[in-house]
Protein backbone atom coordinates (compact mmCIF):
# COMPACT_ATOMS: atom_id res chain seq x y z
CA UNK A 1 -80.65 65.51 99.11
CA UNK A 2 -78.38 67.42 101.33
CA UNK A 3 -75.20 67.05 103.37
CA UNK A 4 -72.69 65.94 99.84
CA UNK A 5 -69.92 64.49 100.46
CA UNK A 6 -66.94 62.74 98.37
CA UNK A 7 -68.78 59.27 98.37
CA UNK A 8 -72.69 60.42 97.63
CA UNK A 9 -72.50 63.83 95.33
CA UNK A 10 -71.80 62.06 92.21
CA UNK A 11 -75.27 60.63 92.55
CA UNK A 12 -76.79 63.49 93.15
CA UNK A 13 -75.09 65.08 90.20
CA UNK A 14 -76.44 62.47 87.80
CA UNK A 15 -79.81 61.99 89.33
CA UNK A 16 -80.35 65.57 88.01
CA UNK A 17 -80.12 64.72 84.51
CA UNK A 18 -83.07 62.04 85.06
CA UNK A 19 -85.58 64.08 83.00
CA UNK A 20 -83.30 64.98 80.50
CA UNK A 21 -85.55 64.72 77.53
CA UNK A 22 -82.67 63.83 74.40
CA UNK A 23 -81.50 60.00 75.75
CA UNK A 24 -78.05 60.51 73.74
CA UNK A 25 -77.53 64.13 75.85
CA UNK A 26 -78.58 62.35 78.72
CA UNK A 27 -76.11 59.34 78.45
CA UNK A 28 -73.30 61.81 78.16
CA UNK A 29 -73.80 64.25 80.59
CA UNK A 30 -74.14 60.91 82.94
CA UNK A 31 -70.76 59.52 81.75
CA UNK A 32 -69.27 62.54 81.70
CA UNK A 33 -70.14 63.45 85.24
CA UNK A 34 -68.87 59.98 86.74
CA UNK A 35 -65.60 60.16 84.85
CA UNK A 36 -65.17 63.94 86.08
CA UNK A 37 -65.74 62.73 89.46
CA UNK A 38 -63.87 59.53 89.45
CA UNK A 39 -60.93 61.68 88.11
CA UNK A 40 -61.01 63.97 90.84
CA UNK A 41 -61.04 61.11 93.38
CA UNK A 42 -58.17 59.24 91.71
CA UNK A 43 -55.94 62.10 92.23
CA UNK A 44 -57.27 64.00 94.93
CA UNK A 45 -57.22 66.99 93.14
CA UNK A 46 -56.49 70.06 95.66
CA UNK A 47 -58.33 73.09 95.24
CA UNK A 48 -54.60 75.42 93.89
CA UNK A 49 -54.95 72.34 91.07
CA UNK A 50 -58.62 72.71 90.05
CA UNK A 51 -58.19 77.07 89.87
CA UNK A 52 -55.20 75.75 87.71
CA UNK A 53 -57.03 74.07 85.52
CA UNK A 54 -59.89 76.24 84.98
CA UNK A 55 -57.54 78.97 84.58
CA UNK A 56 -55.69 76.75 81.90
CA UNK A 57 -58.96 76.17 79.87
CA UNK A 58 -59.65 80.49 80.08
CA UNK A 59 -56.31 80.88 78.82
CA UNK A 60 -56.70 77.94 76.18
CA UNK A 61 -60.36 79.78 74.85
CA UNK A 62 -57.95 83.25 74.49
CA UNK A 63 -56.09 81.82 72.34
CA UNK A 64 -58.90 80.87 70.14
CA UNK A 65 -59.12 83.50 67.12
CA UNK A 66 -60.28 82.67 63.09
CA UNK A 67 -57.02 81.82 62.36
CA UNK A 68 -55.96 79.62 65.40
CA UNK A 69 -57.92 76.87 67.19
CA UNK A 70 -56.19 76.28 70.82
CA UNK A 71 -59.18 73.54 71.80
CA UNK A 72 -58.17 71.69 68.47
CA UNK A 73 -54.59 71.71 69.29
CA UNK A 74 -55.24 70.89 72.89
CA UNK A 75 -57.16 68.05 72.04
CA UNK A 76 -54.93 66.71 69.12
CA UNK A 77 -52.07 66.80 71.56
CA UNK A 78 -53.84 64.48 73.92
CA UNK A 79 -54.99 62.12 71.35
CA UNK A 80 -58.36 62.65 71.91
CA UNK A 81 -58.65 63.97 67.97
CA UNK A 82 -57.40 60.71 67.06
CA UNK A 83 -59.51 59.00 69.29
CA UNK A 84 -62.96 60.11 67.97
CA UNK A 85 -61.30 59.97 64.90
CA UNK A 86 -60.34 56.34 64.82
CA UNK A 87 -64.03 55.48 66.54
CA UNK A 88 -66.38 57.37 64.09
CA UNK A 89 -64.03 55.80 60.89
CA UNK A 90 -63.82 52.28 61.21
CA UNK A 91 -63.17 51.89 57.33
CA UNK A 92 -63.81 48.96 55.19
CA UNK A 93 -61.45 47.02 53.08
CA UNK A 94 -60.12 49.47 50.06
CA UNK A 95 -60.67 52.69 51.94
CA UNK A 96 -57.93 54.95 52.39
CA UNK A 97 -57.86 55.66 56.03
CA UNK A 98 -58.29 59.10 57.87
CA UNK A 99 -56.33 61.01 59.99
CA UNK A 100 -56.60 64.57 62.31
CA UNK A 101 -57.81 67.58 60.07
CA UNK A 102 -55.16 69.82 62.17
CA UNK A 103 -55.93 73.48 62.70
CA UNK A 104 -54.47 75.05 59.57
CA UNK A 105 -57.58 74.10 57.18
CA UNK A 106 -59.67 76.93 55.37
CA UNK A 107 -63.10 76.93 54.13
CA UNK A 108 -63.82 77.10 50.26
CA UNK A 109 -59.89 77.26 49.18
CA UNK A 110 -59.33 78.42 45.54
CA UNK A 111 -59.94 75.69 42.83
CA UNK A 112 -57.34 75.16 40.34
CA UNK A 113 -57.01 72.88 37.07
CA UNK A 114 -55.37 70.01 37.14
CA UNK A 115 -51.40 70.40 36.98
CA UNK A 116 -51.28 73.88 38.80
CA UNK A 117 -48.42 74.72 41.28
CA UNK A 118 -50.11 75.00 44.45
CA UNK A 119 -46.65 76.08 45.76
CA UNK A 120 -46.90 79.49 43.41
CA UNK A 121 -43.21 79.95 43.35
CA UNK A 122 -42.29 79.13 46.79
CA UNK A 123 -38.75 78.03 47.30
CA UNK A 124 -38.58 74.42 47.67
CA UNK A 125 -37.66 71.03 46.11
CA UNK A 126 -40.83 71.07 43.37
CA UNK A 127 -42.94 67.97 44.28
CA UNK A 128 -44.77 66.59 41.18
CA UNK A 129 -48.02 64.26 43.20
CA UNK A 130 -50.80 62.39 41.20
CA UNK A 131 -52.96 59.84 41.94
CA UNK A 132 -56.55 58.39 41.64
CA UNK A 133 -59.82 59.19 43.39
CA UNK A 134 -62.09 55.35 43.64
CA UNK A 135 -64.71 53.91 45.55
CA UNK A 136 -63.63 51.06 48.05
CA UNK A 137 -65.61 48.66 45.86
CA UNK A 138 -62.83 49.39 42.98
CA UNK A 139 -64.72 52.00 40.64
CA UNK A 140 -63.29 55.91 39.88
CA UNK A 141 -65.08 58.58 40.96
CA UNK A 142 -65.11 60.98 38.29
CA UNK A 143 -65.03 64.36 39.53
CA UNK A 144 -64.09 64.02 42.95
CA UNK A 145 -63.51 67.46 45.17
CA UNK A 146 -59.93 67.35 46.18
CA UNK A 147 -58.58 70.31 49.02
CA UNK A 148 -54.87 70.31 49.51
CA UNK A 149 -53.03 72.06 52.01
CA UNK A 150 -48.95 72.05 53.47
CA UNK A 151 -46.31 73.83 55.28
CA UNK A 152 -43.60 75.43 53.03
CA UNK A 153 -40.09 74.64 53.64
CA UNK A 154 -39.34 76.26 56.88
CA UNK A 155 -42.26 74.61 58.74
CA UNK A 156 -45.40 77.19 58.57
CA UNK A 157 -48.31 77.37 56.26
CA UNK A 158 -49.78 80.02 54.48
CA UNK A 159 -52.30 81.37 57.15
CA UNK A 160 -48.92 81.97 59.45
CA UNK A 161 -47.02 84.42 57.36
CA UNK A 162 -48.35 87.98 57.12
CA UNK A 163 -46.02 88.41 54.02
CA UNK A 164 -48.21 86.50 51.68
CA UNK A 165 -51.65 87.89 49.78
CA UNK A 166 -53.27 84.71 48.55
CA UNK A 167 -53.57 81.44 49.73
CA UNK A 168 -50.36 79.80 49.17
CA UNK A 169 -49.57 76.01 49.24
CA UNK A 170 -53.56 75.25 49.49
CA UNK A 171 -55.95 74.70 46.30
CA UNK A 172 -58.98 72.79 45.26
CA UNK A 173 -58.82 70.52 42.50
CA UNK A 174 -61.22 67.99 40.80
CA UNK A 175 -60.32 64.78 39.42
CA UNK A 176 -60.92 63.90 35.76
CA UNK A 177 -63.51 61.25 34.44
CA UNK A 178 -60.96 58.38 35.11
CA UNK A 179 -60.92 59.61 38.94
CA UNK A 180 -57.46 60.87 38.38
CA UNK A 181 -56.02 64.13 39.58
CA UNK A 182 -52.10 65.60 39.46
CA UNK A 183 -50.59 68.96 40.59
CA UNK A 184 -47.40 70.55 41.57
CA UNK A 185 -45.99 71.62 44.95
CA UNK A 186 -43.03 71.36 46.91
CA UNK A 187 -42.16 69.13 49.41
CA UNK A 188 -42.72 69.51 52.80
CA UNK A 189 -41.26 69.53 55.95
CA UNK A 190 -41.58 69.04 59.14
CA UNK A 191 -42.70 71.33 61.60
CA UNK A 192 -43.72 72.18 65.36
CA UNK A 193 -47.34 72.82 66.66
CA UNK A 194 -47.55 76.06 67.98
CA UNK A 195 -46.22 76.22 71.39
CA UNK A 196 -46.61 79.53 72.40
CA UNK A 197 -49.39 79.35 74.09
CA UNK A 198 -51.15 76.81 76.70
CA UNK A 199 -50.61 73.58 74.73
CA UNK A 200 -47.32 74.46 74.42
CA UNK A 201 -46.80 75.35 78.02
CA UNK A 202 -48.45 71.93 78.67
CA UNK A 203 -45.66 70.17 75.84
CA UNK A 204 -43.20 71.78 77.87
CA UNK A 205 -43.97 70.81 81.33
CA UNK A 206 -44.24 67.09 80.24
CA UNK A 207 -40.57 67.46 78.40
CA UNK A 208 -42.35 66.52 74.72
CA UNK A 209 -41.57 67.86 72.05
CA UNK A 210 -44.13 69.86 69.46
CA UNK A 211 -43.19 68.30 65.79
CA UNK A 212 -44.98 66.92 63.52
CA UNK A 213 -43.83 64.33 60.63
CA UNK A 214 -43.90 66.35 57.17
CA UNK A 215 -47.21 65.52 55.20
CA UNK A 216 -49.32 66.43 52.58
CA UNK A 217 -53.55 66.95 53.36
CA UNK A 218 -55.78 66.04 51.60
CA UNK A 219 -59.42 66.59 51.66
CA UNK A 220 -61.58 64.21 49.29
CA UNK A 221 -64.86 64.67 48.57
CA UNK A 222 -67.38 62.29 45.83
CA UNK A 223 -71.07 61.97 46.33
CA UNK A 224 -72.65 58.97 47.49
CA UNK A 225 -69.11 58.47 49.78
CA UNK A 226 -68.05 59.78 53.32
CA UNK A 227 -65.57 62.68 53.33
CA UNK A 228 -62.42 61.53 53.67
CA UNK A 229 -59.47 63.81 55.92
CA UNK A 230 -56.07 62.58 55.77
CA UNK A 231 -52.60 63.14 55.24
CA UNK A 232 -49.74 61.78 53.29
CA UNK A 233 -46.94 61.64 55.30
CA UNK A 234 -43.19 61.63 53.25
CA UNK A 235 -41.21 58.31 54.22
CA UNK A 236 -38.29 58.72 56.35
CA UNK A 237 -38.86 61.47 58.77
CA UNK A 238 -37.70 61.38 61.88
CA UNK A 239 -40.78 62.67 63.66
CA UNK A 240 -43.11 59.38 62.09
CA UNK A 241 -42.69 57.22 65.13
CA UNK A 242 -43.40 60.11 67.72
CA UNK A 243 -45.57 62.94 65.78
CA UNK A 244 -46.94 65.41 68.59
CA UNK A 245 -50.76 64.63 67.53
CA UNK A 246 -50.25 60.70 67.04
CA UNK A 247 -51.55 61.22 63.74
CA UNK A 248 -49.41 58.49 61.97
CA UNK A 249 -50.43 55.24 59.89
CA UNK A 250 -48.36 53.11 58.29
CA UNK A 251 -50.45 53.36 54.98
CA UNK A 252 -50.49 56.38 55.28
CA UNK A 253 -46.86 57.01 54.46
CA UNK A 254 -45.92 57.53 51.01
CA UNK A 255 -42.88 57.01 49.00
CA UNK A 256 -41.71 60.65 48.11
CA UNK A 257 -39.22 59.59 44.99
CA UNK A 258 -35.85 61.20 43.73
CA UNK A 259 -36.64 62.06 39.93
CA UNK A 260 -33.76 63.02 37.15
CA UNK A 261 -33.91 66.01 35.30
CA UNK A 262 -36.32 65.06 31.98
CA UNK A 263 -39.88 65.49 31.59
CA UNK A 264 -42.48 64.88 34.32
CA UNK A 265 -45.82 62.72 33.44
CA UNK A 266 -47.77 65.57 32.52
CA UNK A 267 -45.20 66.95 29.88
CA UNK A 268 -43.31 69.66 32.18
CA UNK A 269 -39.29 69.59 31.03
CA UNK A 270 -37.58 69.79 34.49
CA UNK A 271 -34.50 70.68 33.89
CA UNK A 272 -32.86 69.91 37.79
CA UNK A 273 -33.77 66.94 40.34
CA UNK A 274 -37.87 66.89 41.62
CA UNK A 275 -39.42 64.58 44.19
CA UNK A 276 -43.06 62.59 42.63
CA UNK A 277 -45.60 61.46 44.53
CA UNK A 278 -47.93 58.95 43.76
CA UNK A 279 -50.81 58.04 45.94
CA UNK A 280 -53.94 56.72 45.36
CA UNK A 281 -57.16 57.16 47.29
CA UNK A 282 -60.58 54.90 47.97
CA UNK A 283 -63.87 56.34 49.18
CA UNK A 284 -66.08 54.25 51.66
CA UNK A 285 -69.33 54.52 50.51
CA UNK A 286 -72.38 55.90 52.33
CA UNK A 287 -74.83 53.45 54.05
């Protein structure tokens, strides 16, 4: 074929991908192409807009480093996280449900017993959570993997301060043979994205704003179950009905209580006001 024009190259452009030997590549690259295309139509992109936008995407891989993820934060800001998200979790009766990962998670965090301050001495209101690991059918999951991870106080997590030297405000715990886990922290709060860079520029131009509602993540890992990623989110925060990666669910927002000086459940005297936490978690099972 020759002689493309606005009404016949999308055609073309799919007809290519006939022989494509992987059907599920193949049905992609096809959908892909037409929604490209009938994008492009609906707006009639000009050319200054297209350099724009591949520019945009150059600038958005830049930003990309070990310890910062533009592409994640570029697509949890359009909802598309939340989208595949919501489409590849369709969870059963009894399971908790999930929620972004965000771009502040690392690999193979330190394990810690049960009861540990994840929060090693970081100013802050000290946070006391438990809760139980289960399957959706009802029964504990002894031993479950737990990752946690938070902001501080002021808004930024561990990997975002150069003045600490250990992962701070992240652990790994395991649940005990009743399924149940507990730990110390402190509570969180909200914070914004980072907008320094071409999501930000996009938050900007479309007069959003870049906070997120203050949560806890969690992790949650048993065998024979599907991984589970969520957060916690702390009841009453102003950012719940507008949170900058639509990341909110109503069950997913826990009561964050005002506790009296005494003893906590696990024995600690606490001799000035804490917040508890208590939150329990089901598994859907695999297959």
């Amino acid at each position: 074929m020759r002689d493309f024009n606005e009404k016949n190259i999308t055609d073309a452009v799919i007809d290519r991908f006939k022989n494509t030997p992987d059907p599920r590549l193949k049905t992609i690259m096809t959908s892909l192409v037409r929604h490209l295309h009938d994008f492009v139509r609906d707006v009639d992109l000009t050319i200054d807009e297209w350099n724009f936008a591949i520019n945009y995407l150059t600038r958005t891989g830049h930003m990309c480093d070990d310890k910062r993820q533009e592409f994640i934060l570029l697509s949890d800001t359009l909802g598309i996280s939340m989208l595949v998200d919501a489409i590849n979790h369709r969870m059963p009766e009894g399971a908790t449900q999930t929620t972004v990962l965000g771009p502040f998670y690392v690999d193979n965090p330190p394990e810690f017993p049960l009861g540990f301050d994840v929060s090693r001495g970081l100013k802050g209101e000290k946070l006391y959570v438990e809760g139980t690991v289960s399957s959706a059918t009802g029964g504990p999951l002894p031993g479950a993997v737990i990752d946690v991870w938070q902001s501080d106080t002021d808004g930024y997590y561990d990997v975002q301060r150069s003045d600490l030297d250990q992962p701070t405000l992240r652990g790994r715990i395991r649940a005990d043979d009743r399924g149940r886990f507990y730990f110390w922290s402190i509570l969180p709060s909200p914070y914004p994205i980072p907008y320094d860079g071409p999501v930000g520029q996009m938050i900007q131009a479309t007069a959003r704003h870049p906070w997120r509602p203050a949560h806890l993540h969690f992790m949650i890992s048993a065998k024979g179950h599907e991984k589970l990623v969520t957060h916690v989110f702390v009841q009453g925060d102003k950012y719940l009905d507008s949170d900058a990666v639509f990341g909110v669910k109503n069950s997913l927002i826990g009561n964050y209580t005002h506790e009296q000086p005494g003893v906590a459940p696990d024995g600690t005297k606490m001799g000035g006001p804490w917040r508890k936490l208590k939150y329990d978690f089901g598994l859907k099972p695999l297959g």
